[in-house]
Structure formats: structure tokens, C-alpha cells
N, C-alpha and C. Protein backbone atom coordinates (compact mmCIF):
# COMPACT_ATOMS: atom_id res chain seq x y z
N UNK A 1 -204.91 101.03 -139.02
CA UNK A 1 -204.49 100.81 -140.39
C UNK A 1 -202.97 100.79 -140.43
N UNK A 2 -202.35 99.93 -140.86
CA UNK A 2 -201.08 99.62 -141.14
C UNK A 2 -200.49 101.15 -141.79
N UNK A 3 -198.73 100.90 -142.10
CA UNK A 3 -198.44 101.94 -143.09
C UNK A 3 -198.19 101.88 -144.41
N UNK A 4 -198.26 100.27 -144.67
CA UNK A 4 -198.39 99.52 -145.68
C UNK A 4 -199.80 100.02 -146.86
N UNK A 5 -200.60 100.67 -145.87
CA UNK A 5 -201.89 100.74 -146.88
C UNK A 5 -202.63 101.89 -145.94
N UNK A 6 -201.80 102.78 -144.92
CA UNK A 6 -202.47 104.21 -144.90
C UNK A 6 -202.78 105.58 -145.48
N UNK A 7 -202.38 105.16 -146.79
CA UNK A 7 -202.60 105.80 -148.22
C UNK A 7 -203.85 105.73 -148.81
N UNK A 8 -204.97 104.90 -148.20
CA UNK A 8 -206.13 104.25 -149.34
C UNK A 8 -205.67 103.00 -150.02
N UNK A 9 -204.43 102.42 -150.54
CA UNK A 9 -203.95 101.38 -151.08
C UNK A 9 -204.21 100.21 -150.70
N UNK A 10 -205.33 99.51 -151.43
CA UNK A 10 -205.77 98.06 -151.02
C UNK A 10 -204.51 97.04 -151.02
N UNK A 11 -204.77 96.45 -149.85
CA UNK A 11 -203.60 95.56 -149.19
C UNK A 11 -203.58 94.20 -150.16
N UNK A 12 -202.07 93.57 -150.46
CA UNK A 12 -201.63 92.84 -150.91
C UNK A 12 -201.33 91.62 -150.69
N UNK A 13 -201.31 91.46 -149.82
CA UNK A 13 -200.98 90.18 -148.65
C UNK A 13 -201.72 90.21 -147.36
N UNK A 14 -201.93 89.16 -146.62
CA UNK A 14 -202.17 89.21 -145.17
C UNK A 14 -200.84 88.12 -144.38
N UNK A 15 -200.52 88.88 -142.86
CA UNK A 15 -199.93 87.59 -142.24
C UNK A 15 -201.58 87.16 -141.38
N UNK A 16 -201.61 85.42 -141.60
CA UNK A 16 -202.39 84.93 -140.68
C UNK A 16 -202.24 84.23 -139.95
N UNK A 17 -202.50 83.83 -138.61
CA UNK A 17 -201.91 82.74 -137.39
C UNK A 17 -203.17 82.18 -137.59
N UNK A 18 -202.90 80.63 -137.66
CA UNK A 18 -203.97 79.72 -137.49
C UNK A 18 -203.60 78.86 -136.12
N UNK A 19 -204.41 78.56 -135.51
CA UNK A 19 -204.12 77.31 -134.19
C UNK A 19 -204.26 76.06 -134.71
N UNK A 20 -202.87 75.17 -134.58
CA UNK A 20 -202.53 73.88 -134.77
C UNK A 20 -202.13 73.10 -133.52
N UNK A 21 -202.96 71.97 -133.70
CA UNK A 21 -202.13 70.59 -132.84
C UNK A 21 -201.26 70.14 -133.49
N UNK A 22 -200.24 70.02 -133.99
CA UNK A 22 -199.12 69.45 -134.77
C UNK A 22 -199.02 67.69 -133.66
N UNK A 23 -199.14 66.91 -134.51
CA UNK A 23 -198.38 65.35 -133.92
C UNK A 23 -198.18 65.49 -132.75
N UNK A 24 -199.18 65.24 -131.81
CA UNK A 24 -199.19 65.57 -130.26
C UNK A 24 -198.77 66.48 -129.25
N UNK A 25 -198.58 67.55 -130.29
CA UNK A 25 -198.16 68.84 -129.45
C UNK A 25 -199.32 69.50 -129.18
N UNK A 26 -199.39 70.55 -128.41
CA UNK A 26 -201.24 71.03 -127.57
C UNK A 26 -201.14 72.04 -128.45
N UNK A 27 -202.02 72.62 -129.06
CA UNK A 27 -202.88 73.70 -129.59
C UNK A 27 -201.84 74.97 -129.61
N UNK A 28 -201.43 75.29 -130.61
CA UNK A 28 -200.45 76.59 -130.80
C UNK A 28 -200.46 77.41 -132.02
N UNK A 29 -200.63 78.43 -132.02
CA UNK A 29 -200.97 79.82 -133.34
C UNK A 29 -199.50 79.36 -134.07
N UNK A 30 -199.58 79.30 -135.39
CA UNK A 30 -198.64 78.85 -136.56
C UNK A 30 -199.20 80.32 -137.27
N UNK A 31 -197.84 80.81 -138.34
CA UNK A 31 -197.98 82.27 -138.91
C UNK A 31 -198.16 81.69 -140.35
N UNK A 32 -198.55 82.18 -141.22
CA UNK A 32 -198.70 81.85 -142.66
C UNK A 32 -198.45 83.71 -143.48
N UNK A 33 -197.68 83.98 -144.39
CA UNK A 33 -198.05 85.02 -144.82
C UNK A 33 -198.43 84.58 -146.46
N UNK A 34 -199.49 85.06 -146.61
CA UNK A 34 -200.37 84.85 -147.97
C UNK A 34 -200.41 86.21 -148.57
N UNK A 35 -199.58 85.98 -150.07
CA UNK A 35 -200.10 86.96 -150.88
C UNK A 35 -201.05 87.04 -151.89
N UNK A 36 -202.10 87.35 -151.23
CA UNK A 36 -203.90 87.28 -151.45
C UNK A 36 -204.53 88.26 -150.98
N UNK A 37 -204.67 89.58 -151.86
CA UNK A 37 -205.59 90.76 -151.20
C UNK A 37 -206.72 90.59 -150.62
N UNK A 38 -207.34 89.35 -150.57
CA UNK A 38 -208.45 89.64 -150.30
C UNK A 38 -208.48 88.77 -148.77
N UNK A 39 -209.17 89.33 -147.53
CA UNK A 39 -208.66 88.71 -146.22
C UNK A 39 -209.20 87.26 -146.55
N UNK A 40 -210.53 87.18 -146.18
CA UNK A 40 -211.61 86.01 -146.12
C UNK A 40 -210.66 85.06 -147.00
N UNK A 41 -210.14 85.21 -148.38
CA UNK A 41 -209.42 84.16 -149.15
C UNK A 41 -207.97 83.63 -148.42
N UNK A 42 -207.11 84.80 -147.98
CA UNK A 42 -206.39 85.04 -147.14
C UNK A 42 -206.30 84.17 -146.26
N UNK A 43 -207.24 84.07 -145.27
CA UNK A 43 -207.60 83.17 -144.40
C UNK A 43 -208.17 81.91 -144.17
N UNK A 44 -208.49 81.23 -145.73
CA UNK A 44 -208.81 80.11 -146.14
C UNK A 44 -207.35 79.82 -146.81
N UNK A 45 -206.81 80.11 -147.35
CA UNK A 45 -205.62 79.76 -147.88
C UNK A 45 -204.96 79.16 -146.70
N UNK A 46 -204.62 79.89 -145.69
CA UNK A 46 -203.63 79.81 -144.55
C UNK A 46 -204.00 78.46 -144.30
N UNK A 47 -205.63 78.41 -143.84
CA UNK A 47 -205.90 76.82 -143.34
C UNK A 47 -205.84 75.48 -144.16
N UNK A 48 -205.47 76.15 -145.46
CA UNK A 48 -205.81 74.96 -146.51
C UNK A 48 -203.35 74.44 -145.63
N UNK A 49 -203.29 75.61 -146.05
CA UNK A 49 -201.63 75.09 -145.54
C UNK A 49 -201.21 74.21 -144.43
N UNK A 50 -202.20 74.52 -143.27
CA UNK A 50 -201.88 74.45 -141.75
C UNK A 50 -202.84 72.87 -141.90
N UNK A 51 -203.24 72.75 -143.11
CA UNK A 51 -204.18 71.49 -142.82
C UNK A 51 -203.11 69.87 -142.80
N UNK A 52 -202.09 70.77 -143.76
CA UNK A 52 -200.88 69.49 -144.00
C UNK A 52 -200.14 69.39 -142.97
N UNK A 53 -200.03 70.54 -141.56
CA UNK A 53 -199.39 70.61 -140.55
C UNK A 53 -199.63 69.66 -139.16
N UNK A 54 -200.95 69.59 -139.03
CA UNK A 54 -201.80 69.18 -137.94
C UNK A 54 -203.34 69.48 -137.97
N UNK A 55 -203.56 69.11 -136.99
CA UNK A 55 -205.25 69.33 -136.70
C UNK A 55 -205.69 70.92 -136.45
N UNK A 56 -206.52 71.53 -137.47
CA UNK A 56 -206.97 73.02 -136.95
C UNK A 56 -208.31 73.37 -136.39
N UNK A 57 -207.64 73.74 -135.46
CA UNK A 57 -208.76 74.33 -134.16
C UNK A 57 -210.20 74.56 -134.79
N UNK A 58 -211.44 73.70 -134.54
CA UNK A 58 -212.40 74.34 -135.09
C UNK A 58 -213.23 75.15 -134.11
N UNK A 59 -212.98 75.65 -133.29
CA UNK A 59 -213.57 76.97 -132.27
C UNK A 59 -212.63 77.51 -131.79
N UNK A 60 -213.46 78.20 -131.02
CA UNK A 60 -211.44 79.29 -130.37
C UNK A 60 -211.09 78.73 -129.03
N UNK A 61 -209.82 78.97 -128.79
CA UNK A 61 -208.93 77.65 -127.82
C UNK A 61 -208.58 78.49 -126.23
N UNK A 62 -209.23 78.75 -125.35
CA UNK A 62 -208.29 79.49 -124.09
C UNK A 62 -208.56 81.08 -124.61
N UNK A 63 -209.68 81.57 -125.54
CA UNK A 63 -210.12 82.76 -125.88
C UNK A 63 -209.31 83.63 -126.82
N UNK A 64 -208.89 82.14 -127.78
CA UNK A 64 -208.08 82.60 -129.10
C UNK A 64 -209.05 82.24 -130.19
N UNK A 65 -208.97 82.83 -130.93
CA UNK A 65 -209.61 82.38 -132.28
C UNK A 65 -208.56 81.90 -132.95
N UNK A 66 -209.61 80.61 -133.40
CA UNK A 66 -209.14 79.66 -134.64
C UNK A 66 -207.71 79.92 -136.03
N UNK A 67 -208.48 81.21 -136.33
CA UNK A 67 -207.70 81.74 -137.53
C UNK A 67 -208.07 83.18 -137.49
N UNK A 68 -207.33 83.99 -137.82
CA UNK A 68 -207.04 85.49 -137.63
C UNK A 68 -206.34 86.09 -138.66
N UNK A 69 -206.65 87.07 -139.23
CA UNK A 69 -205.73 87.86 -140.12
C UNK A 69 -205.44 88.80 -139.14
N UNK A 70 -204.03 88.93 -139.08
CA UNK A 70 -203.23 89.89 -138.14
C UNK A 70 -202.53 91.18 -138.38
N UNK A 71 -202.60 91.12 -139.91
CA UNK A 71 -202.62 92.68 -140.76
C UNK A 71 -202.32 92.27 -141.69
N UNK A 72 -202.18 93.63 -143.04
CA UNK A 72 -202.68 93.47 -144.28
C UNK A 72 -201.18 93.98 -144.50
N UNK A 73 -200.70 93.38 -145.80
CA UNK A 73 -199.29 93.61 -146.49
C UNK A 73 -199.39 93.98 -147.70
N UNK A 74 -198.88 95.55 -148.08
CA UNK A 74 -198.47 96.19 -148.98
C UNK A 74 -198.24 95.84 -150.08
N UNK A 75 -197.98 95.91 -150.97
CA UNK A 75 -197.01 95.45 -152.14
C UNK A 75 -195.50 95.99 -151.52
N UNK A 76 -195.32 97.80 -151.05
CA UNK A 76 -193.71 97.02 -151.09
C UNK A 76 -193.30 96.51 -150.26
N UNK A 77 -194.20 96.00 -149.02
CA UNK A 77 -193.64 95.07 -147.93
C UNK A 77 -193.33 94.00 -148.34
N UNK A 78 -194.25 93.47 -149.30
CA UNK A 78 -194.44 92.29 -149.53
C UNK A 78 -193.00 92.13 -150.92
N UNK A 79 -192.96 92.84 -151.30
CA UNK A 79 -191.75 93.12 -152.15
C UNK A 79 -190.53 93.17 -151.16
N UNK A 80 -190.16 93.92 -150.30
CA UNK A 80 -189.12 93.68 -149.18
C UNK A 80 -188.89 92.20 -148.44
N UNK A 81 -189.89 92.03 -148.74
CA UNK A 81 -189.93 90.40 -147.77
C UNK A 81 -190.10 89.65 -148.10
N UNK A 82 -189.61 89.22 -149.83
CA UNK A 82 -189.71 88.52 -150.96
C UNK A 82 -191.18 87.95 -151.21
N UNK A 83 -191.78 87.67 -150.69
CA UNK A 83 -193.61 87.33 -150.95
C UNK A 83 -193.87 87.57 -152.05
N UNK A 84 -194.24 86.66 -153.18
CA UNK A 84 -194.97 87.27 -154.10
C UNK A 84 -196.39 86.84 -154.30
N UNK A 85 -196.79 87.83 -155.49
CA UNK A 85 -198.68 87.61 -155.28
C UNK A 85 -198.82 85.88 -155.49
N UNK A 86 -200.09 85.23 -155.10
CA UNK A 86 -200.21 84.14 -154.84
C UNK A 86 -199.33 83.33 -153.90
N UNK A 87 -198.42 83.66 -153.63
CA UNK A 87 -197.56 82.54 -152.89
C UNK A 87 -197.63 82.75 -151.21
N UNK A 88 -197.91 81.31 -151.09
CA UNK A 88 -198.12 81.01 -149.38
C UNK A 88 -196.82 80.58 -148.25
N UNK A 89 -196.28 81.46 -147.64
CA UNK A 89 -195.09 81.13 -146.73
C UNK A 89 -195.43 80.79 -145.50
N UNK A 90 -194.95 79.53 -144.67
CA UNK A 90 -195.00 78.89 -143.88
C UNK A 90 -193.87 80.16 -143.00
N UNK A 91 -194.59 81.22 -141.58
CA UNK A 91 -193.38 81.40 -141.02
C UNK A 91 -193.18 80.57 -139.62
N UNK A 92 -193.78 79.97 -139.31
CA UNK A 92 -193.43 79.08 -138.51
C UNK A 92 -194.36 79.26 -136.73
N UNK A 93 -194.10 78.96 -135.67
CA UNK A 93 -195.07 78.91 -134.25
C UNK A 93 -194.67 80.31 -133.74
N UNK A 94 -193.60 80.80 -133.88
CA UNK A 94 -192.93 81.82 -132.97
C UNK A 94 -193.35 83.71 -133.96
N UNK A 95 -193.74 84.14 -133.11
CA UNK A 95 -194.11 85.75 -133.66
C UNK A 95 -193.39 86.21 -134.85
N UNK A 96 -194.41 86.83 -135.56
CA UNK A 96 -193.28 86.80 -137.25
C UNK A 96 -193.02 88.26 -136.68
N UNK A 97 -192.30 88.71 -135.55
CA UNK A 97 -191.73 90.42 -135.88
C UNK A 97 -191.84 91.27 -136.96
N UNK A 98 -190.83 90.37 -137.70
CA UNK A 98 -190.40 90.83 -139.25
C UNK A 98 -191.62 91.49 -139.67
N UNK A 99 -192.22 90.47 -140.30
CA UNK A 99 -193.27 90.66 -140.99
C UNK A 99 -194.81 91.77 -140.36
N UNK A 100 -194.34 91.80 -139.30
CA UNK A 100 -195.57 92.53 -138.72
C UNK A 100 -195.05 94.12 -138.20
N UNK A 101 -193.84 94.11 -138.30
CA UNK A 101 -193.28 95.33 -137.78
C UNK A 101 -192.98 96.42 -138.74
């Protein structure tokens, strides 16, 4: 459990990595952070984003899964890290630290 929500405090956000082929590049985890408490929505959101990006993985790739929620974001994380409820941020191919640390 995060420290974002080791209180009992239902989580506010998720970061999720989806796997994209982007325009002939090979199969690579892209970060999305969605502020959407609820994961399952969370994780449809992300792919609805990653759908304008490239092609998304429909099975898991080299013993990655497709799409993943990778932890759950607070309100004041998500407040620190400007995110607000509903809104979907593109963080890009490379490990969101930030956001996960």
C-alpha cells in the first residue's frame, strides 16, 4: 500500500503504463497518470489515450502485460503534482520516478 492511501483513504488517481508500438517503433510501456479513483476506469482511460499514440498491445509482450496500474495517487500527491480529478497526463516512455516515488 502506497503512503498516499496507508491511512484507509481511497486513492485518487492511478499512474498506468500501457505497451505501445508508436509509428514503427517495437512495443514499449508509455506512463499515463489518470485522475480516476477507480483502477479498472483508470486503466481504460489510459488506453483510450495511448490509442491516439500507436497500436496497443492486445496480450502481454516478452512477459509484460498490456496495461497495468502501477499505484494509486492520493489527493495530495495528486495535488503536488498538479493532476486534477478527471484529467489524463501523457508522462511519456521513460519511468515516471516523480510520480511513483
Amino acid at each position: 500500500m502506497s503512503q498516499d492511501t496507508a491511512h484507509g483513504a481511497a486513492p485518487a488517481g492511478w499512474v498506468v503504463g500501457v505497451l505501445i508500438a508508436a509509428a514503427g517503433e517495437p512495443m514499449q510501456r508509455w506512463y499515463f497518470a489518470v485522475g480516476c479513483p477507480d483502477r479498472a476506469r483508470a486503466e481504460w482511460t489510459a488506453v483510450d489515450r495511448a490509442l491516439g499514440l500507436g497500436e496497443v498491445a492486445g496480450s502481454p509482450v516478452g512477459g509484460t502485460e498490456p496495461v497495468e496500474a502501477l499505484r494509486e495517487l492520493g489527493r495530495a500527491r495528486m495535488a503536488t503534482l498538479g493532476l486534477a480529478p478527471g484529467e489524463v497526463r501523457e508522462l511519456g516512455w521513460r519511468y515516471p520516478r516523480r510520480w511513483l516515488g
